[in-house]
N, C-alpha and C. Protein backbone atom coordinates (compact mmCIF):
# COMPACT_ATOMS: atom_id res chain seq x y z
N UNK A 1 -32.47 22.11 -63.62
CA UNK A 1 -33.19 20.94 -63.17
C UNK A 1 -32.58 19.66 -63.76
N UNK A 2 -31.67 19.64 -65.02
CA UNK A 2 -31.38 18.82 -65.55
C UNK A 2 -29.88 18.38 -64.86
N UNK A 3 -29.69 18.94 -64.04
CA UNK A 3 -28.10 18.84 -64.01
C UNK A 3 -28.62 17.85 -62.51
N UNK A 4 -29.30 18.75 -61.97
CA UNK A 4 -29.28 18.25 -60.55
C UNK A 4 -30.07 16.85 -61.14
N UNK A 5 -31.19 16.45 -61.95
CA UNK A 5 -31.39 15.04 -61.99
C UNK A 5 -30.73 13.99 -62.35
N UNK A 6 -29.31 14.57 -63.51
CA UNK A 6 -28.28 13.63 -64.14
C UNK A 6 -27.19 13.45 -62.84
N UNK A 7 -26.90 14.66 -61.86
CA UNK A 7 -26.11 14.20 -60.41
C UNK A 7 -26.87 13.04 -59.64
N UNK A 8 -28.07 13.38 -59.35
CA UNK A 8 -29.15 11.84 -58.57
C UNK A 8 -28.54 10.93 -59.44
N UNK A 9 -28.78 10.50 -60.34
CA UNK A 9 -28.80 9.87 -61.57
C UNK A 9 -27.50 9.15 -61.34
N UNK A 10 -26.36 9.91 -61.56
CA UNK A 10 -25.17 9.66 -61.30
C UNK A 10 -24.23 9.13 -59.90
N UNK A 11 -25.31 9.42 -59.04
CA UNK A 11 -24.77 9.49 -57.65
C UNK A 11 -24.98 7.73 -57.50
N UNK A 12 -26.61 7.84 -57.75
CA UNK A 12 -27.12 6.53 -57.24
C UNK A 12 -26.35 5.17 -57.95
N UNK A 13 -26.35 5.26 -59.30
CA UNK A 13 -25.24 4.37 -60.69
C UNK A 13 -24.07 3.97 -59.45
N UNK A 14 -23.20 5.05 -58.86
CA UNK A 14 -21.75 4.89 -58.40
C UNK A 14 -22.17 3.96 -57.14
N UNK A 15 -23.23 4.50 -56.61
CA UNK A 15 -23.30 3.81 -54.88
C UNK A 15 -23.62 2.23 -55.48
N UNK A 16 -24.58 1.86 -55.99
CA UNK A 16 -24.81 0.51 -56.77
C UNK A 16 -23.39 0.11 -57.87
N UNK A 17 -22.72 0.81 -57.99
CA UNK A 17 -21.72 -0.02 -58.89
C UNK A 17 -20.36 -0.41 -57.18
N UNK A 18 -20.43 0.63 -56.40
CA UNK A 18 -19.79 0.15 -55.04
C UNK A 18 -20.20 -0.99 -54.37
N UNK A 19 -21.62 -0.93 -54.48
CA UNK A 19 -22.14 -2.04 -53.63
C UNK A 19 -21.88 -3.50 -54.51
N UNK A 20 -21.97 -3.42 -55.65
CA UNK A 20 -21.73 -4.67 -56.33
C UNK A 20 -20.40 -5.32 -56.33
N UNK A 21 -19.50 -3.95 -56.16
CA UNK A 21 -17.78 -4.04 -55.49
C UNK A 21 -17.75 -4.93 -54.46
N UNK A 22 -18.17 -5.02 -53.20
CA UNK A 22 -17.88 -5.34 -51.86
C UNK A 22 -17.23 -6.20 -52.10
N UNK A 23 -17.80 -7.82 -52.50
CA UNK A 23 -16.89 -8.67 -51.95
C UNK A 23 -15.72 -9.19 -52.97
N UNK A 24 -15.30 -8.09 -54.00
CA UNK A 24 -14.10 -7.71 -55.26
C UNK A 24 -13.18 -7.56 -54.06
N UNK A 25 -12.36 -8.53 -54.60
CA UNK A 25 -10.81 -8.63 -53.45
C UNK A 25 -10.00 -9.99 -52.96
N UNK A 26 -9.38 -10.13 -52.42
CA UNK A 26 -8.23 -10.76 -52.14
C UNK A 26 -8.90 -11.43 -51.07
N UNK A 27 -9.60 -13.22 -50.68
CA UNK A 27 -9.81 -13.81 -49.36
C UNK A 27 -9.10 -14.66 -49.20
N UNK A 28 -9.15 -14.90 -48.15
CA UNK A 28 -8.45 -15.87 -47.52
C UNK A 28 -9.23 -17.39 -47.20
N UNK A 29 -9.51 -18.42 -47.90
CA UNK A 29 -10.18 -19.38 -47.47
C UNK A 29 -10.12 -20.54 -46.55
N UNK A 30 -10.48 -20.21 -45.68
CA UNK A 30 -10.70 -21.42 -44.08
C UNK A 30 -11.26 -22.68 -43.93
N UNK A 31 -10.58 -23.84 -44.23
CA UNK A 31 -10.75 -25.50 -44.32
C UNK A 31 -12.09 -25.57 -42.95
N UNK A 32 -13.40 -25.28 -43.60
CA UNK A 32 -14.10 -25.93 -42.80
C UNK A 32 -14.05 -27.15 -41.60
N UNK A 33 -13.32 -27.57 -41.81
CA UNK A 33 -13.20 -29.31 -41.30
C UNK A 33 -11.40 -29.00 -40.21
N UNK A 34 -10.68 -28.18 -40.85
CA UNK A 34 -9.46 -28.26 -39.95
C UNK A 34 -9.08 -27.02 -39.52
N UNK A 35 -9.83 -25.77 -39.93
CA UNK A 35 -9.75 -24.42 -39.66
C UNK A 35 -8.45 -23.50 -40.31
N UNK A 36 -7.61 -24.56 -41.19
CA UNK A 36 -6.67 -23.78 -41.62
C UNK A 36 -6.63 -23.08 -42.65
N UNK A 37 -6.11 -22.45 -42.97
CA UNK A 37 -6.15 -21.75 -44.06
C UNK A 37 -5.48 -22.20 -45.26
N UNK A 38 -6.41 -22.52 -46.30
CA UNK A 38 -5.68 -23.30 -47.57
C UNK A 38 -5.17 -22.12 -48.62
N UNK A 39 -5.96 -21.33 -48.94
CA UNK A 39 -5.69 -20.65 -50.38
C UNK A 39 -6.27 -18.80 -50.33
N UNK A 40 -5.50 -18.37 -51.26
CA UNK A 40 -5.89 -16.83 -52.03
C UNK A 40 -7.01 -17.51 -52.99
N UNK A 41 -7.93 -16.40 -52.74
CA UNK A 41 -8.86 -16.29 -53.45
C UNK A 41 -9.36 -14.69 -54.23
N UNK A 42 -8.70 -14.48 -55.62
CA UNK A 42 -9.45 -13.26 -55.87
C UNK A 42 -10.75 -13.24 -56.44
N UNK A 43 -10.96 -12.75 -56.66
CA UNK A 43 -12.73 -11.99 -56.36
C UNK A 43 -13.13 -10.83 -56.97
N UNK A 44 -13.75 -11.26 -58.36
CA UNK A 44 -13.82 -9.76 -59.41
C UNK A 44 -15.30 -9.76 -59.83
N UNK A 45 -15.83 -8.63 -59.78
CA UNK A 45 -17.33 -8.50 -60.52
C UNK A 45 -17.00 -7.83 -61.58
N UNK A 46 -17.51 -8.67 -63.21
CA UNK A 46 -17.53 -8.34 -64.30
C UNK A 46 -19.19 -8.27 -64.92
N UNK A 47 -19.34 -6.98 -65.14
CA UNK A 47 -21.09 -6.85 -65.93
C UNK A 47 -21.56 -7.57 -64.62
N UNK A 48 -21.46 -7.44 -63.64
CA UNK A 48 -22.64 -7.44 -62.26
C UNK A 48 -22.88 -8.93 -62.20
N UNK A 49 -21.59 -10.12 -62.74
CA UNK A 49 -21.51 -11.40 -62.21
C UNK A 49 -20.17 -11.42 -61.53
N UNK A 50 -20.20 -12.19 -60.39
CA UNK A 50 -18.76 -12.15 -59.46
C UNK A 50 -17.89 -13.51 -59.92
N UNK A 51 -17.15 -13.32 -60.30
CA UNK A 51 -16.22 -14.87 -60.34
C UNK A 51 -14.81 -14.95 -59.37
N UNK A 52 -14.06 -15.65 -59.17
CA UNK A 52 -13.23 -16.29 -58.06
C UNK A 52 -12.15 -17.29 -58.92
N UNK A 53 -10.70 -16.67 -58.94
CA UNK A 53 -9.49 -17.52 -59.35
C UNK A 53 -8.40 -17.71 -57.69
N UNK A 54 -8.36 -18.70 -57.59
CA UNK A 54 -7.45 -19.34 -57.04
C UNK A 54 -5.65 -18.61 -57.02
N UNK A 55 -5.23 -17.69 -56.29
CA UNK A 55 -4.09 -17.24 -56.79
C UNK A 55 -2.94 -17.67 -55.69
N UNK A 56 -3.13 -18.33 -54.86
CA UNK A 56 -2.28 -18.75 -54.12
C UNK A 56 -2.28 -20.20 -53.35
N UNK A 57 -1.77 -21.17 -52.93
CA UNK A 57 -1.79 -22.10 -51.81
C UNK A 57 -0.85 -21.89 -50.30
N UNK A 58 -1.76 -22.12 -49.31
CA UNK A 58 -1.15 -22.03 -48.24
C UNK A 58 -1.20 -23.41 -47.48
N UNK A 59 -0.27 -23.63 -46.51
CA UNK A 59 -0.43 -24.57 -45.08
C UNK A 59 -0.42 -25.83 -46.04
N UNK A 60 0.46 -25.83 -47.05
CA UNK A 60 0.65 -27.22 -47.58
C UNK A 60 1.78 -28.51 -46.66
N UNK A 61 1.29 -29.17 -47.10
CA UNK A 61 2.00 -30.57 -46.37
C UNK A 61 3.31 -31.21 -47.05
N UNK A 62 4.31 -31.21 -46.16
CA UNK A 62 5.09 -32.33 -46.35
C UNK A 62 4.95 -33.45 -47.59
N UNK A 63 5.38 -33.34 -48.91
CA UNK A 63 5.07 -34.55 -49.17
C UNK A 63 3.97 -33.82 -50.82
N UNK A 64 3.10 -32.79 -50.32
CA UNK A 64 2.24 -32.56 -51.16
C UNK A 64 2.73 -31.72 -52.06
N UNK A 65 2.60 -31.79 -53.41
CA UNK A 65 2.75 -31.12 -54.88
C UNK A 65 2.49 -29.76 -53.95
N UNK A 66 3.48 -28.53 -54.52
CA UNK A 66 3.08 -27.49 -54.30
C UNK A 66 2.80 -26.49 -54.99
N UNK A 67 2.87 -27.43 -56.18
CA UNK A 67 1.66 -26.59 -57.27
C UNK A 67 1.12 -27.57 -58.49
N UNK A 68 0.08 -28.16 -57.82
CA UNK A 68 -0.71 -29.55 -58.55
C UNK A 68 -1.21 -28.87 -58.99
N UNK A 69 -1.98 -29.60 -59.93
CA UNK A 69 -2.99 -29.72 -61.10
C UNK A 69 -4.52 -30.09 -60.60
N UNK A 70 -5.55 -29.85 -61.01
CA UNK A 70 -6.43 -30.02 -60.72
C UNK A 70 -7.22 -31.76 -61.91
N UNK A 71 -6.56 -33.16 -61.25
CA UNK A 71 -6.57 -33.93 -62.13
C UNK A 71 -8.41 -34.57 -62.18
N UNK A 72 -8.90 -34.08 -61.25
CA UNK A 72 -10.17 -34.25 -61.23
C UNK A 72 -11.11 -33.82 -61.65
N UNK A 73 -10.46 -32.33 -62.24
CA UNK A 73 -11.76 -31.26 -62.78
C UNK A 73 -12.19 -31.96 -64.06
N UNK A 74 -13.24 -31.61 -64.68
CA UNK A 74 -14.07 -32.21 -65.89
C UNK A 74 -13.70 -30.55 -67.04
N UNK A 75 -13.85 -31.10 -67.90
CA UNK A 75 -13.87 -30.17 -69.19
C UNK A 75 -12.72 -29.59 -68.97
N UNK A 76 -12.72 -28.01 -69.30
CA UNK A 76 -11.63 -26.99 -70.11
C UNK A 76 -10.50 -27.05 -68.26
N UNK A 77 -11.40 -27.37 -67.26
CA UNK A 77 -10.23 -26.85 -66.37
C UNK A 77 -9.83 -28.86 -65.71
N UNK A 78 -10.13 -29.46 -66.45
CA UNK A 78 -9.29 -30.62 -66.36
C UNK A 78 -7.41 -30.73 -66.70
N UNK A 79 -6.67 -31.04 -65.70
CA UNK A 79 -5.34 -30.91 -65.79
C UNK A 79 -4.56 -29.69 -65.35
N UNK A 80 -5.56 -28.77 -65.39
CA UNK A 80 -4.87 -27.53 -65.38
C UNK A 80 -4.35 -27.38 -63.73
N UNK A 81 -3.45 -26.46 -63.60
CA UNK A 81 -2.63 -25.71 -62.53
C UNK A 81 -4.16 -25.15 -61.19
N UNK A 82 -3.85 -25.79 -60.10
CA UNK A 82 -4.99 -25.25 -59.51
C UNK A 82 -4.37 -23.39 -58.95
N UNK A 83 -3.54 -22.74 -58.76
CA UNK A 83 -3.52 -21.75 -58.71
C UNK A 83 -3.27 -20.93 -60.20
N UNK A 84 -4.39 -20.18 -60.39
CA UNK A 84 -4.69 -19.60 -61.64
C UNK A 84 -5.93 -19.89 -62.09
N UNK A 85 -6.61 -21.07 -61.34
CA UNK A 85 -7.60 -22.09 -61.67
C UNK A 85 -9.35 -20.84 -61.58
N UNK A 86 -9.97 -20.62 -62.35
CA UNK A 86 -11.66 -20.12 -61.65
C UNK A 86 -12.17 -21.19 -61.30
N UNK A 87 -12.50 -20.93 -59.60
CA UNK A 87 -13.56 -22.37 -58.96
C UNK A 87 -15.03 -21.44 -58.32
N UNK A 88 -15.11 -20.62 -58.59
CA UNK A 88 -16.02 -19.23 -58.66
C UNK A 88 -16.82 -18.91 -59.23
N UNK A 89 -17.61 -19.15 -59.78
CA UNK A 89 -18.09 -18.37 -60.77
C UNK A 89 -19.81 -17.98 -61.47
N UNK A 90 -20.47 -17.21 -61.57
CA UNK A 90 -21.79 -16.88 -61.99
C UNK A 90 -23.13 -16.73 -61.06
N UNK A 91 -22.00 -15.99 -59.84
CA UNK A 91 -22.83 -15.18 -58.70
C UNK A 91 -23.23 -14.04 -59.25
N UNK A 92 -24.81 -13.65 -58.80
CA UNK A 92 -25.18 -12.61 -59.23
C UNK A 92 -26.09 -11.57 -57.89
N UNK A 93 -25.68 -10.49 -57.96
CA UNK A 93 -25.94 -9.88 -56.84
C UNK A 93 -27.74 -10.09 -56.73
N UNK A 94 -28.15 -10.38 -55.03
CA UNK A 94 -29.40 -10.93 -54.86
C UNK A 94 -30.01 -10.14 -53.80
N UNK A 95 -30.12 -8.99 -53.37
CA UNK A 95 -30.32 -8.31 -52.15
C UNK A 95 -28.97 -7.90 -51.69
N UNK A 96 -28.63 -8.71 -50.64
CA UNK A 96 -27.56 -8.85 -49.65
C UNK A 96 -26.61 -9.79 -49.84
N UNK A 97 -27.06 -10.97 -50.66
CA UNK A 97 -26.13 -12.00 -50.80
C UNK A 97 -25.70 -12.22 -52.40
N UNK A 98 -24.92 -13.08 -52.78
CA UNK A 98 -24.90 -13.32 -54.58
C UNK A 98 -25.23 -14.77 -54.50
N UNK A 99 -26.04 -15.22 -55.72
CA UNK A 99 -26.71 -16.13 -55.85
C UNK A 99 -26.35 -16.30 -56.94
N UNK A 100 -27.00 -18.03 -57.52
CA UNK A 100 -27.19 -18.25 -58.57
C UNK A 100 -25.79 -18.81 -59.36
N UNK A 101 -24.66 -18.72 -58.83
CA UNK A 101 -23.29 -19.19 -58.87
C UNK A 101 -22.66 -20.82 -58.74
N UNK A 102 -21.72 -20.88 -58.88
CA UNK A 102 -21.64 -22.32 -58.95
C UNK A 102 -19.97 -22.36 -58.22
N UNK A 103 -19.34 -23.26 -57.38
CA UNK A 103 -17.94 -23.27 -56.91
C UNK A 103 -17.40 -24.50 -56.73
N UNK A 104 -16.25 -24.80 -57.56
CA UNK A 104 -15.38 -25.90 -57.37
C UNK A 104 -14.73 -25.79 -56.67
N UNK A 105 -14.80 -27.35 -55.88
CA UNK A 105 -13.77 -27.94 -55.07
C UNK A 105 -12.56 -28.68 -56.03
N UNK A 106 -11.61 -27.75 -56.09
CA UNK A 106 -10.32 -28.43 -56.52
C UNK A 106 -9.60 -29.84 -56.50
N UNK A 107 -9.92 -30.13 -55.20
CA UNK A 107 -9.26 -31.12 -54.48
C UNK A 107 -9.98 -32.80 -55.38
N UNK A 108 -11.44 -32.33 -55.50
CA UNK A 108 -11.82 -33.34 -56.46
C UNK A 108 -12.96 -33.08 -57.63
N UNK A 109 -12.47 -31.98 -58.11
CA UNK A 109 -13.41 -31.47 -59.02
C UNK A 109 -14.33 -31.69 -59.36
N UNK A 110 -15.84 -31.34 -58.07
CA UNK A 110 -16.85 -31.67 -57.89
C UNK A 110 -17.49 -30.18 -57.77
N UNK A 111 -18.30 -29.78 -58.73
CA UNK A 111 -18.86 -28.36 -58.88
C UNK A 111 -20.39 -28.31 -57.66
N UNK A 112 -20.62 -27.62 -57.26
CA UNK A 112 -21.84 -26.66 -56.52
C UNK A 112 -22.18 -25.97 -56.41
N UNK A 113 -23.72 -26.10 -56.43
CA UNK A 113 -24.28 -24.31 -56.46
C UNK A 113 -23.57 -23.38 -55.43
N UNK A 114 -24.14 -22.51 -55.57
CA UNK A 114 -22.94 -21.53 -54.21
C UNK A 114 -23.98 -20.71 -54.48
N UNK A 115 -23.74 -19.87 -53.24
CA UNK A 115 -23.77 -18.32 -52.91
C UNK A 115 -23.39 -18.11 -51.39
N UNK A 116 -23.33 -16.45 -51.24
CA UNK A 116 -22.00 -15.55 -50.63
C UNK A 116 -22.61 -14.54 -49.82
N UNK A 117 -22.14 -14.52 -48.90
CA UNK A 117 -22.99 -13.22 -48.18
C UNK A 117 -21.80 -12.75 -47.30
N UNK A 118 -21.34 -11.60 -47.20
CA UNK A 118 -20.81 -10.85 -46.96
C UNK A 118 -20.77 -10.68 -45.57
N UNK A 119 -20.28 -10.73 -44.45
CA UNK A 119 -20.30 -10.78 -42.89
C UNK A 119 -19.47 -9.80 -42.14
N UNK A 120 -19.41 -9.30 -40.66
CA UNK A 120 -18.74 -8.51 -39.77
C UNK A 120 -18.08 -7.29 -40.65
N UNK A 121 -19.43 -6.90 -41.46
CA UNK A 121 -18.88 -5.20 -41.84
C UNK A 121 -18.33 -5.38 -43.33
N UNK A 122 -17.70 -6.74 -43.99
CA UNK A 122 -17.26 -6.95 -45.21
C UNK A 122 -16.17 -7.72 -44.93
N UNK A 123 -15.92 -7.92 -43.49
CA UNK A 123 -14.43 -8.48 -43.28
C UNK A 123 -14.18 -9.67 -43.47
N UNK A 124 -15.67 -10.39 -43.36
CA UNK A 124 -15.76 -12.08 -43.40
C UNK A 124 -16.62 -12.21 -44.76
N UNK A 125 -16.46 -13.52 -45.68
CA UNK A 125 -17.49 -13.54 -46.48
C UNK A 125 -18.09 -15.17 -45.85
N UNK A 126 -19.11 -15.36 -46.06
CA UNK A 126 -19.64 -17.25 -45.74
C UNK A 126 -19.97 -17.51 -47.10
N UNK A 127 -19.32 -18.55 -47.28
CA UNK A 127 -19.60 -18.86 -48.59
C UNK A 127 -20.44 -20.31 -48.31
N UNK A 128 -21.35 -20.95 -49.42
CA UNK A 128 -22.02 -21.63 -49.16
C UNK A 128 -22.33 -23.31 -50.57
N UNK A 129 -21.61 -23.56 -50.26
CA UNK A 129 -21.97 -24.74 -51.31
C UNK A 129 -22.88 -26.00 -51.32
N UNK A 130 -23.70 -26.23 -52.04
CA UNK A 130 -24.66 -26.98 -51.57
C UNK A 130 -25.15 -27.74 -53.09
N UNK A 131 -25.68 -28.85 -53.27
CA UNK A 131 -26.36 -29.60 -53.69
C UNK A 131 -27.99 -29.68 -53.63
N UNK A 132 -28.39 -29.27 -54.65
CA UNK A 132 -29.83 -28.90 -55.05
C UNK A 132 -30.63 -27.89 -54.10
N UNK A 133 -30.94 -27.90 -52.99
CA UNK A 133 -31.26 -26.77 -52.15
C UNK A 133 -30.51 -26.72 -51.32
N UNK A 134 -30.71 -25.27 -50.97
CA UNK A 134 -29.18 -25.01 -49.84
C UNK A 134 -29.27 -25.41 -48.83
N UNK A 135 -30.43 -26.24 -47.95
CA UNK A 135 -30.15 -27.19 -46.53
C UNK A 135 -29.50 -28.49 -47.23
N UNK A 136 -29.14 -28.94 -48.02
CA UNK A 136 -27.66 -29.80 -48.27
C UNK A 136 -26.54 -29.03 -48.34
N UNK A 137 -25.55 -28.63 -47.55
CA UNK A 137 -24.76 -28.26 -47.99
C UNK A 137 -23.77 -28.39 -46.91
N UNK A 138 -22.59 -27.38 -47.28
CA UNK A 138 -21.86 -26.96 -45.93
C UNK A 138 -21.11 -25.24 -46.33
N UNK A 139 -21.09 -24.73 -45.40
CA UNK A 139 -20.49 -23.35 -45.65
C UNK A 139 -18.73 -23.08 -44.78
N UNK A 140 -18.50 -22.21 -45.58
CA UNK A 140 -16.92 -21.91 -44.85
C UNK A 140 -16.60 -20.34 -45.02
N UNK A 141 -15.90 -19.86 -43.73
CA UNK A 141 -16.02 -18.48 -43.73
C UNK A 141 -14.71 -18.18 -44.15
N UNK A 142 -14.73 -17.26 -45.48
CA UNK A 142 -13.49 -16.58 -45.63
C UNK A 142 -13.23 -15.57 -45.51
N UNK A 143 -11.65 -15.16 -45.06
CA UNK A 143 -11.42 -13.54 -44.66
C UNK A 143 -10.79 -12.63 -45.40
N UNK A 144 -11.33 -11.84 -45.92
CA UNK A 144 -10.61 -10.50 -46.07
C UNK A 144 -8.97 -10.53 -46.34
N UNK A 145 -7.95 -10.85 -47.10
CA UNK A 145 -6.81 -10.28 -46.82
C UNK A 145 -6.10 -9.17 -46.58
């Protein structure tokens, strides 16, 4: 009786440590406003909070640094290299979505609450940044690499 309750036991731990997996991975993030695709985004859950480093730039311009600094961020990630950069960070799984997180915009290092919900099977995530309640905001769907 003991074996078969430490297998339940064990089974259920793995399916909940999978599910907290999902959106752990490599996205692709989509310029709300021009539809292109700017950047790698990885995506790690540590102790059942999700955070987000910046590991690539894409569809850069003529003209633009192609590997700037983030001269706008405030505190420890002021100056720093925006690929390598966490703009992610202290989502916590909420049902279906992660909450409770916060995500920088690089471009002018202006932090927002966030949260993430997972879309078309896991393939899309919507991410959601917003200012004090989430009807201020705007969301952008990223994909799967």
């Amino acid at each position: 009786m003991k074996k078969i309750l430490l297998a339940v036991l064990s089974m259920g731990l793995l399916s909940t440590g999978l599910m907290a997996n999902d959106i752990a991975g490599t996205w692709v993030t989509i310029d709300d406003e021009t539809g292109l695709a700017k950047s790698h985004v990885n995506i790690w859950v540590h102790n059942g909070v999700a955070y987000g480093k910046v590991t690539k730039l894409l569809n850069r311009k003529p003209g633009e640094d192609p590997d700037p600094v983030c001269n706008e961020c405030k505190g420890e990630s002021h100056g720093k290299k925006v690929v390598g950069l966490t703009i992610l960070w202290g989502l916590k799984a909420d049902g279906d979505e992660w909450t409770g997180g916060h995500i920088m915009d690089p471009k002018n290092g202006k932090v927002y609450k966030c949260k993430i919900k997972l879309q078309d099977g896991g393939k899309t995530l919507k991410v959601r940044g917003f200012i004090g309640f989430s009807l201020i905001g705007r969301n952008q769907i990223w994909k799967k690499l």
